[in-house]
N, C-alpha and C. Protein backbone atom coordinates (compact mmCIF):
# COMPACT_ATOMS: atom_id res chain seq x y z
N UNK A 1 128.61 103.01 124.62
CA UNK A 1 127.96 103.67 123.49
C UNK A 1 127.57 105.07 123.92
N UNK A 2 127.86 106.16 122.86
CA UNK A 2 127.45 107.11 123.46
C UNK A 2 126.11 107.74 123.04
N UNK A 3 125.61 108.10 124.08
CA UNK A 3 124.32 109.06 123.54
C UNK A 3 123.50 109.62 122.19
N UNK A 4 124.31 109.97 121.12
CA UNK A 4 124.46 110.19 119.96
C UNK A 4 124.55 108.93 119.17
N UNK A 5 124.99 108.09 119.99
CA UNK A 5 125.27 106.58 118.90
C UNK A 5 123.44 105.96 119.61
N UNK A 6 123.73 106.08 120.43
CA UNK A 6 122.19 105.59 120.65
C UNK A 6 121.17 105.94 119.86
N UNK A 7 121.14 107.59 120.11
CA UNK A 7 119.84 108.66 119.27
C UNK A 7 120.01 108.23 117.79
N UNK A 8 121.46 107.59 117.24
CA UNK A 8 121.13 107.37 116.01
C UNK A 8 120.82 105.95 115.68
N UNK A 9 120.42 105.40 116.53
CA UNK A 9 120.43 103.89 116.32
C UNK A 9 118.56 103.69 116.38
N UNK A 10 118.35 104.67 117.26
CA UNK A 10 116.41 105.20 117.73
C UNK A 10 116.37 105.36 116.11
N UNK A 11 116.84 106.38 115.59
CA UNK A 11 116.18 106.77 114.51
C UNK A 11 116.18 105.95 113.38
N UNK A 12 117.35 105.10 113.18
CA UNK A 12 117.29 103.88 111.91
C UNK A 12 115.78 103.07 112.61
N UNK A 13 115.80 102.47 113.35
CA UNK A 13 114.86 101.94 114.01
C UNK A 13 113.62 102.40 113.75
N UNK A 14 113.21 103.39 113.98
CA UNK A 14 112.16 104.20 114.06
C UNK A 14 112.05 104.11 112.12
N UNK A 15 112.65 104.43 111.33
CA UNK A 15 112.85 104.42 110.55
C UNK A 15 112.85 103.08 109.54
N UNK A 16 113.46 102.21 109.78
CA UNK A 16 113.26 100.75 109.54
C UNK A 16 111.80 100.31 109.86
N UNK A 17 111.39 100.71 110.85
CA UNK A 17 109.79 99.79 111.58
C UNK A 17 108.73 100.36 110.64
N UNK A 18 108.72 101.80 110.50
CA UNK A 18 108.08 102.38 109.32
C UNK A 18 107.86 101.57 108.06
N UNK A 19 108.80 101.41 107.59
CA UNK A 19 108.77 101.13 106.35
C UNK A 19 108.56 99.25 106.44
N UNK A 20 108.59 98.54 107.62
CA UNK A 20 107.91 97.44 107.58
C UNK A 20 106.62 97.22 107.80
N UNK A 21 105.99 98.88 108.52
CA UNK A 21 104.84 98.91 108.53
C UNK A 21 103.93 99.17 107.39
N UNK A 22 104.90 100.08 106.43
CA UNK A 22 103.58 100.21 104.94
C UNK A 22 104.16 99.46 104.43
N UNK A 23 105.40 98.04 104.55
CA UNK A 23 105.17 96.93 104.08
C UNK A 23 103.81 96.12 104.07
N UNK A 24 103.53 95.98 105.35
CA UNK A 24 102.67 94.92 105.91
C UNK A 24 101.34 95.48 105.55
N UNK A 25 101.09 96.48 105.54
CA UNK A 25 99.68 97.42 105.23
C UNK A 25 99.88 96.68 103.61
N UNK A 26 100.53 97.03 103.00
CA UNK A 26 100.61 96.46 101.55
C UNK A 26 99.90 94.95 101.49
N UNK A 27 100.63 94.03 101.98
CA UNK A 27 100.46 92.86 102.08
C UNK A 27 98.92 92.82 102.35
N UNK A 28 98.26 93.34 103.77
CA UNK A 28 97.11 93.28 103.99
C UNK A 28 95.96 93.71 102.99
N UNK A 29 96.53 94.51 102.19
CA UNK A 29 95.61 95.05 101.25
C UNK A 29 95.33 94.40 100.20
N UNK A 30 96.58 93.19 100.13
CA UNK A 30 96.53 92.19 98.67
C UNK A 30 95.79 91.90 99.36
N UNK A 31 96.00 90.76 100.17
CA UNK A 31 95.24 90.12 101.03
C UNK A 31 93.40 89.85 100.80
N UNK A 32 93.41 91.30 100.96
CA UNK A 32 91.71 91.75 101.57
C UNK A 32 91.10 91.53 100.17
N UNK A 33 91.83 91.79 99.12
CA UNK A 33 91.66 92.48 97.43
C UNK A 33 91.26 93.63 97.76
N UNK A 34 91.89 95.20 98.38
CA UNK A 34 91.42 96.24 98.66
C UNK A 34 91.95 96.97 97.31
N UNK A 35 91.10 96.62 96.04
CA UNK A 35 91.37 97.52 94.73
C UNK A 35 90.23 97.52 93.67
N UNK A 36 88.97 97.29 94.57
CA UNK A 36 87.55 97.39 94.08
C UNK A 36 87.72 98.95 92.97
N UNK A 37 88.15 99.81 93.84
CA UNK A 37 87.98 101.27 92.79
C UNK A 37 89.08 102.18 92.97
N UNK A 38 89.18 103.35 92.32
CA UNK A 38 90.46 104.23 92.14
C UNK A 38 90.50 104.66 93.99
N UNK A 39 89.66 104.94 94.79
CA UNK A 39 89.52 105.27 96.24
C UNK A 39 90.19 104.48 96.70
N UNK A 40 90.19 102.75 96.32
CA UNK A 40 90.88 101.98 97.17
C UNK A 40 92.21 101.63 97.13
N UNK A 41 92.84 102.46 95.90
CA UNK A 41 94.15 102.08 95.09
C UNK A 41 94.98 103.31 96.26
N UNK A 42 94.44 104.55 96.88
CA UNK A 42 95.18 105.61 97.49
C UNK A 42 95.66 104.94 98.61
N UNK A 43 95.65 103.75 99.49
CA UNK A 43 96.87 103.40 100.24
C UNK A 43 97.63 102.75 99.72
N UNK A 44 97.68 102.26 98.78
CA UNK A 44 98.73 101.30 98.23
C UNK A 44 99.87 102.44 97.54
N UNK A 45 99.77 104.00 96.97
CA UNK A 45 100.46 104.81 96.76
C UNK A 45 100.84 105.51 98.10
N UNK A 46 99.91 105.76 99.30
CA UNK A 46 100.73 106.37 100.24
C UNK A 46 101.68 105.25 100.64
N UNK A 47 101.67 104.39 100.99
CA UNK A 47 102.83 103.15 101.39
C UNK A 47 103.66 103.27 100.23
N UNK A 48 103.51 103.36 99.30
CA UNK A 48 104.56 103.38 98.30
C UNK A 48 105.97 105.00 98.38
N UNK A 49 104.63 105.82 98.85
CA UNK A 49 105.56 107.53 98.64
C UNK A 49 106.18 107.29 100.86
N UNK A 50 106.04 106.52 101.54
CA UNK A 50 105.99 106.76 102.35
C UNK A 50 107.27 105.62 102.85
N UNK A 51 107.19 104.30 102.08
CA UNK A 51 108.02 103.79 102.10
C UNK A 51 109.70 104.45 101.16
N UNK A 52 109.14 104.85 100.02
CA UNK A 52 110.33 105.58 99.47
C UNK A 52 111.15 106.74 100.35
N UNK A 53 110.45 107.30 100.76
CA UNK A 53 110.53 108.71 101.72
C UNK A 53 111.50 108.01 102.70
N UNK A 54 110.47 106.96 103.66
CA UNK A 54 111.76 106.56 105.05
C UNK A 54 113.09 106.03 104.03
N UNK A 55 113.53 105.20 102.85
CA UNK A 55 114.34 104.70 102.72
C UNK A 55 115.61 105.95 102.01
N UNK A 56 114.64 106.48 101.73
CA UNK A 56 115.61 107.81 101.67
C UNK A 56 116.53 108.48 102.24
N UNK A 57 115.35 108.43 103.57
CA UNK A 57 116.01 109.32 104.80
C UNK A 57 117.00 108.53 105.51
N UNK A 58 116.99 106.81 105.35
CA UNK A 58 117.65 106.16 105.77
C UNK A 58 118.97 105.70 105.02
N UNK A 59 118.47 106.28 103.86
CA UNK A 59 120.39 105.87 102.74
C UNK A 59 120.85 107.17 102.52
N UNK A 60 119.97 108.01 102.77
CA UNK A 60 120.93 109.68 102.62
C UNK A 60 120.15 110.59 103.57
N UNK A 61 121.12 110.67 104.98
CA UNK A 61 120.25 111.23 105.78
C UNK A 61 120.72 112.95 105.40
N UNK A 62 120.21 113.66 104.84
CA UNK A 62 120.28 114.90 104.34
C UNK A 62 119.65 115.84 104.79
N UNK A 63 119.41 116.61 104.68
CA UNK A 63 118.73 117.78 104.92
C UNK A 63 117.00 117.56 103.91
N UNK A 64 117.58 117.88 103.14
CA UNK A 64 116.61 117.82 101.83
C UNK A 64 115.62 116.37 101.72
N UNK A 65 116.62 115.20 102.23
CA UNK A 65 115.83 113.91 102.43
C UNK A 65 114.68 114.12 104.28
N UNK A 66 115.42 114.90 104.85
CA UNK A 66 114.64 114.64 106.09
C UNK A 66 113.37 115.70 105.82
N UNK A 67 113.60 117.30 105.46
CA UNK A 67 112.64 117.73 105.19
C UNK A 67 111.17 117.15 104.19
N UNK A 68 112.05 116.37 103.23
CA UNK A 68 111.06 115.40 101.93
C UNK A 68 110.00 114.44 102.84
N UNK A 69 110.30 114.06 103.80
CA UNK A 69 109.90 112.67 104.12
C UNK A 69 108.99 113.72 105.17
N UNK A 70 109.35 114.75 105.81
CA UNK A 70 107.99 115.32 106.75
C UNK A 70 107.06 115.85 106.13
N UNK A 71 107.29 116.14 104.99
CA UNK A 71 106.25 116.40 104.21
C UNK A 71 105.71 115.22 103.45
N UNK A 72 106.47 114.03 102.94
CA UNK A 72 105.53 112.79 102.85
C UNK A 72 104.68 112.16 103.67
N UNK A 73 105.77 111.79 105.11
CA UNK A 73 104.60 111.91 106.09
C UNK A 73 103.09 112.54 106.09
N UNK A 74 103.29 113.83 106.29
CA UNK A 74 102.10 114.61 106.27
C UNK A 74 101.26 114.24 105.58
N UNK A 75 101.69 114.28 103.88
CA UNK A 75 100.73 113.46 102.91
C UNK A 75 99.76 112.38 103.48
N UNK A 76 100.88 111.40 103.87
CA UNK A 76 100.49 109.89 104.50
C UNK A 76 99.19 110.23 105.79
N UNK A 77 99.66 111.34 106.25
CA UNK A 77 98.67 111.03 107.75
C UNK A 77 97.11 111.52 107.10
N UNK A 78 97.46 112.77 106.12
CA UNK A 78 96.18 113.07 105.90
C UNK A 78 95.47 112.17 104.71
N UNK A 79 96.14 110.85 104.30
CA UNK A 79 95.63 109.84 103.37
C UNK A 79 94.83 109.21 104.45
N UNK A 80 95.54 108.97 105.60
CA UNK A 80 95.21 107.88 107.05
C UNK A 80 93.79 108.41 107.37
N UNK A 81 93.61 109.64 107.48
CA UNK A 81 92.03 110.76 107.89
C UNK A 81 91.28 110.09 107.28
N UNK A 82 91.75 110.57 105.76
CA UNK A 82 90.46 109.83 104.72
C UNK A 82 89.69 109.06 104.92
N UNK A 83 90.95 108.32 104.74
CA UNK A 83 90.53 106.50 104.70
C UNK A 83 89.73 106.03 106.18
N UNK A 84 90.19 106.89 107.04
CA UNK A 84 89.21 106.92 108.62
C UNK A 84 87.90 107.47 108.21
N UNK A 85 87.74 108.22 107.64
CA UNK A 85 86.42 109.08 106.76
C UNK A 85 85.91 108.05 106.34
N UNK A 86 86.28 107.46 104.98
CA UNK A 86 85.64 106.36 104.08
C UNK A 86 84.90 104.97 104.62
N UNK A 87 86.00 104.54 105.44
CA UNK A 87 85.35 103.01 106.26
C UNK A 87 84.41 103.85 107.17
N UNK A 88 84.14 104.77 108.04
CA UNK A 88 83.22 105.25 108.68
C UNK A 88 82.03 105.75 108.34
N UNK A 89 81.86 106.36 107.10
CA UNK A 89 80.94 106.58 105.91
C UNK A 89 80.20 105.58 105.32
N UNK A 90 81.07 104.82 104.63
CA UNK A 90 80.75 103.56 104.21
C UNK A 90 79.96 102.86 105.52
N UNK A 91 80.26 102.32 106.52
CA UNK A 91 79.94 102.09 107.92
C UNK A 91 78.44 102.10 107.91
N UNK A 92 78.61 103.75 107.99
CA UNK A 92 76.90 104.35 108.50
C UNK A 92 75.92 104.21 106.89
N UNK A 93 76.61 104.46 106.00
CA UNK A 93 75.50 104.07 104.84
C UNK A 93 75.10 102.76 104.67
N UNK A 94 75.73 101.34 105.24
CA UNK A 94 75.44 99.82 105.37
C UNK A 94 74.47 99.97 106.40
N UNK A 95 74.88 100.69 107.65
CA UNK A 95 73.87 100.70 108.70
C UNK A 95 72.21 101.02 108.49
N UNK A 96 72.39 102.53 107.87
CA UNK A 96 71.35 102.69 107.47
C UNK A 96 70.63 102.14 106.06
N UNK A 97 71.30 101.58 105.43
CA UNK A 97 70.60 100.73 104.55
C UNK A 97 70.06 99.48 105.21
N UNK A 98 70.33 99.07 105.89
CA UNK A 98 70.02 98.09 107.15
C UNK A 98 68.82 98.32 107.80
N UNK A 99 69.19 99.36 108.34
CA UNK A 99 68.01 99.54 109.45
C UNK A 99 67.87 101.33 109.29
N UNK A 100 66.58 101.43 108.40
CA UNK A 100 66.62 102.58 108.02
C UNK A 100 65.57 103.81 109.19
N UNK A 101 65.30 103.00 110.31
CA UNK A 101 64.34 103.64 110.68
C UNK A 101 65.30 104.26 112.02
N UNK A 102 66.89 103.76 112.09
CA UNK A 102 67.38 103.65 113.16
C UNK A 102 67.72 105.09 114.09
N UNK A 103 67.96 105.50 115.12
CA UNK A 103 68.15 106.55 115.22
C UNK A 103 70.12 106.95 114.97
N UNK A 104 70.19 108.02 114.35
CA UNK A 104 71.48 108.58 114.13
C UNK A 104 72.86 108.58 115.20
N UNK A 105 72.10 108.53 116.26
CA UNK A 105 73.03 108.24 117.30
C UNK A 105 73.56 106.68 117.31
N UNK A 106 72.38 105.62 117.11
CA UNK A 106 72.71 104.52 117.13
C UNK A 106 73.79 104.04 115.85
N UNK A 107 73.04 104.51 115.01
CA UNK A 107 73.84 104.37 113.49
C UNK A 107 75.28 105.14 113.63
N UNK A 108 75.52 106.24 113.74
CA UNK A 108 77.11 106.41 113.92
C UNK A 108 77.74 105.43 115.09
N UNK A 109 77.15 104.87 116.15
CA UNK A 109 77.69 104.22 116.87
C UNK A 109 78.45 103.03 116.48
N UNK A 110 77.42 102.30 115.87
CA UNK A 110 77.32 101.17 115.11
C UNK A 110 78.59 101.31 114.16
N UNK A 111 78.29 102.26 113.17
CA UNK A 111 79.27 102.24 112.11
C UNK A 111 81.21 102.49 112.88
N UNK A 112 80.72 103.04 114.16
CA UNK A 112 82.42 102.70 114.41
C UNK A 112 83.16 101.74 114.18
N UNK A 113 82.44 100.32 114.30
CA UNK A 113 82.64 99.27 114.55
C UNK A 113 82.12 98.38 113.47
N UNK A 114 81.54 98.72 111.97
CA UNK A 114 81.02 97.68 110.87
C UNK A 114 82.42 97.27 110.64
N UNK A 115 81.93 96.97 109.47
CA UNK A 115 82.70 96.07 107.90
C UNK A 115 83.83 96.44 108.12
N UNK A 116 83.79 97.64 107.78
CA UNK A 116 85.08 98.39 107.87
C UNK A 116 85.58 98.89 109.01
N UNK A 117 86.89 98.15 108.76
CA UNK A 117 87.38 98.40 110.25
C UNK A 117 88.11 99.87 110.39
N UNK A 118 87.54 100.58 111.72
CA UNK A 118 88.10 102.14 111.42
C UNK A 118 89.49 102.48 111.74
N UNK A 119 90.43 101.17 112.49
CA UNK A 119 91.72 101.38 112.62
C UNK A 119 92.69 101.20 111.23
N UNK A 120 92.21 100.22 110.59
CA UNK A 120 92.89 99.71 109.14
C UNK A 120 93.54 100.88 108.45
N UNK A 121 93.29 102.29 108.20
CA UNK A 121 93.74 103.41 107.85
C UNK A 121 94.66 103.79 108.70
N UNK A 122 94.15 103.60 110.47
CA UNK A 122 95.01 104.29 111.05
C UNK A 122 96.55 103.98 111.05
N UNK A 123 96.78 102.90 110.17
CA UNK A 123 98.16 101.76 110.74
C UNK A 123 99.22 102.97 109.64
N UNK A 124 98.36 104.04 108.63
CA UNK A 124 98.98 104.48 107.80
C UNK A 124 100.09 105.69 108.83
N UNK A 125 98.61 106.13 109.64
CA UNK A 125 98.99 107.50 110.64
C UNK A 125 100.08 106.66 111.41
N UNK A 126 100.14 105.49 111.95
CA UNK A 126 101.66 104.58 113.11
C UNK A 126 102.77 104.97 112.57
N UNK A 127 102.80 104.59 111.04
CA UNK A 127 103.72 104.42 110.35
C UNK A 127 104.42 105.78 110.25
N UNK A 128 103.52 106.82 109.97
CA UNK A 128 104.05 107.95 109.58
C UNK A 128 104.69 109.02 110.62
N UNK A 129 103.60 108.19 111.86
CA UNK A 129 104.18 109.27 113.29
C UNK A 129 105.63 108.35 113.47
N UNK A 130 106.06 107.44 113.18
CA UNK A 130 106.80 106.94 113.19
C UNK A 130 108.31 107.14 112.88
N UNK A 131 107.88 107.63 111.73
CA UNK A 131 108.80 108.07 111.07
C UNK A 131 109.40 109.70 110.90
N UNK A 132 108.58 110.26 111.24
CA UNK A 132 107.96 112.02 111.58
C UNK A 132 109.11 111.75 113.02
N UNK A 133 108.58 110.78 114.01
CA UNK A 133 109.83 111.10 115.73
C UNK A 133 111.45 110.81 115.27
N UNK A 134 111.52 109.97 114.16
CA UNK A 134 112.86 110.03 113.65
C UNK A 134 113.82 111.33 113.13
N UNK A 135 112.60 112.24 113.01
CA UNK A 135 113.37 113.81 112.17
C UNK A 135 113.26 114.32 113.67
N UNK A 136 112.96 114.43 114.81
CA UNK A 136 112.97 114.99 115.87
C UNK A 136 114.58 115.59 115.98
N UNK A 137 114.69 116.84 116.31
CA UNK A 137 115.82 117.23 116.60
C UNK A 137 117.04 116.45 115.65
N UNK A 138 117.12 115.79 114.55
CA UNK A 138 118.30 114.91 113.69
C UNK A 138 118.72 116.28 112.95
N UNK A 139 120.44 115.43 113.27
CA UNK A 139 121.50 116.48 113.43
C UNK A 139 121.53 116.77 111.63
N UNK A 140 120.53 116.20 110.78
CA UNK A 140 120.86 116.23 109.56
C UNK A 140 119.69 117.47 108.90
N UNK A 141 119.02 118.22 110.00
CA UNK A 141 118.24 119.02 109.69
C UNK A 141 119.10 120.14 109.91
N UNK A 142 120.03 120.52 111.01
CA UNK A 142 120.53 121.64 111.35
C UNK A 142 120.96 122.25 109.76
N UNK A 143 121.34 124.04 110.22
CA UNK A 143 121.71 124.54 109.02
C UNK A 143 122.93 125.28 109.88
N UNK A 144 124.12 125.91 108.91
CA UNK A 144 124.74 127.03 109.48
C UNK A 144 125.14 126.87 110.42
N UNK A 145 125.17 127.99 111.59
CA UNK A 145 125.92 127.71 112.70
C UNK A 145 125.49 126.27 113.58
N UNK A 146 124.19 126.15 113.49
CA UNK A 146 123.74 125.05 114.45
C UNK A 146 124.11 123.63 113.92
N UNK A 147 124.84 123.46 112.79
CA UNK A 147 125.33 122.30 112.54
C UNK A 147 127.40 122.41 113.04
N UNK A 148 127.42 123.93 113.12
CA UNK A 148 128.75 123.94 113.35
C UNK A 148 128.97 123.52 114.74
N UNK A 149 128.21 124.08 115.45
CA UNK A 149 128.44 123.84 117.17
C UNK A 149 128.58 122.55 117.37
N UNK A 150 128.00 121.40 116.70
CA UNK A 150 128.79 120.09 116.99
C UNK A 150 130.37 119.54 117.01
């Protein structure tokens, strides 16, 4: 196998795992019932624009599809922040409704680790860096001469 057959076999891969990952984020979210309010409905659309995006890039590896999907990505990672924002927020306002006398140091501590779990968002950012190392150097970005030299 050569080199090139490999690098393209990384990237379906890389590409495939993605999109089983904002599968499974999906699933988890039925799961949890994570659709209390319109805030909680925004991962179930980044998995949706993020899963469309990799399958894109994976049935028409294009130019236009690879650029689309680094910018969905992007979307996706800065949905992933949020949602790291929100369960951590949420977190420290349980805490201190709790224990209101607590000191601030203790209470952000604490809230790393409440209800909300602060990785559960991050599985959005896996997915997306995931899929983001698949456009690495892919021969479907080149333009012009740098697609000719192959």
């Amino acid at each position: 196998m050569s080199p090139a057959d490999t690098l393209s076999r990384l990237r379906w891969f890389l590409l495939a795992f993605s999109v089983l990952l904002f599968g499974g984020t999906v699933s988890e979210l039925l799961l949890i019932e994570h659709a209390e309010n319109l805030v909680q409905l925004i991962p179930f659309a980044l998995c949706g624009v993020g899963t469309l995006a990799a399958l894109a890039a994976l049935l028409r590896p294009r130019r236009v599809t690879m650029l689309a999907l680094r910018a969905c990505m992007g979307l996706v990672m800065l949905g992933s922040l949020f949602g790291i924002y929100q369960h951590v927020s949420n977190n420290f306002a349980i805490k201190r409704e709790v224990d209101p006398g607590a000191e601030t140091r203790a209470l952000l501590l604490s809230a790393l680790g409440g209800a909300n779990p602060l990785l559960a968002p991050g599985m959005l950012a896996v997915a997306a860096v995931l899929a983001l190392a698949a456009t690495y150097q892919n021969p479907s970005l080149r333009t012009g001469r740098d697609a000719e030299s192959d």
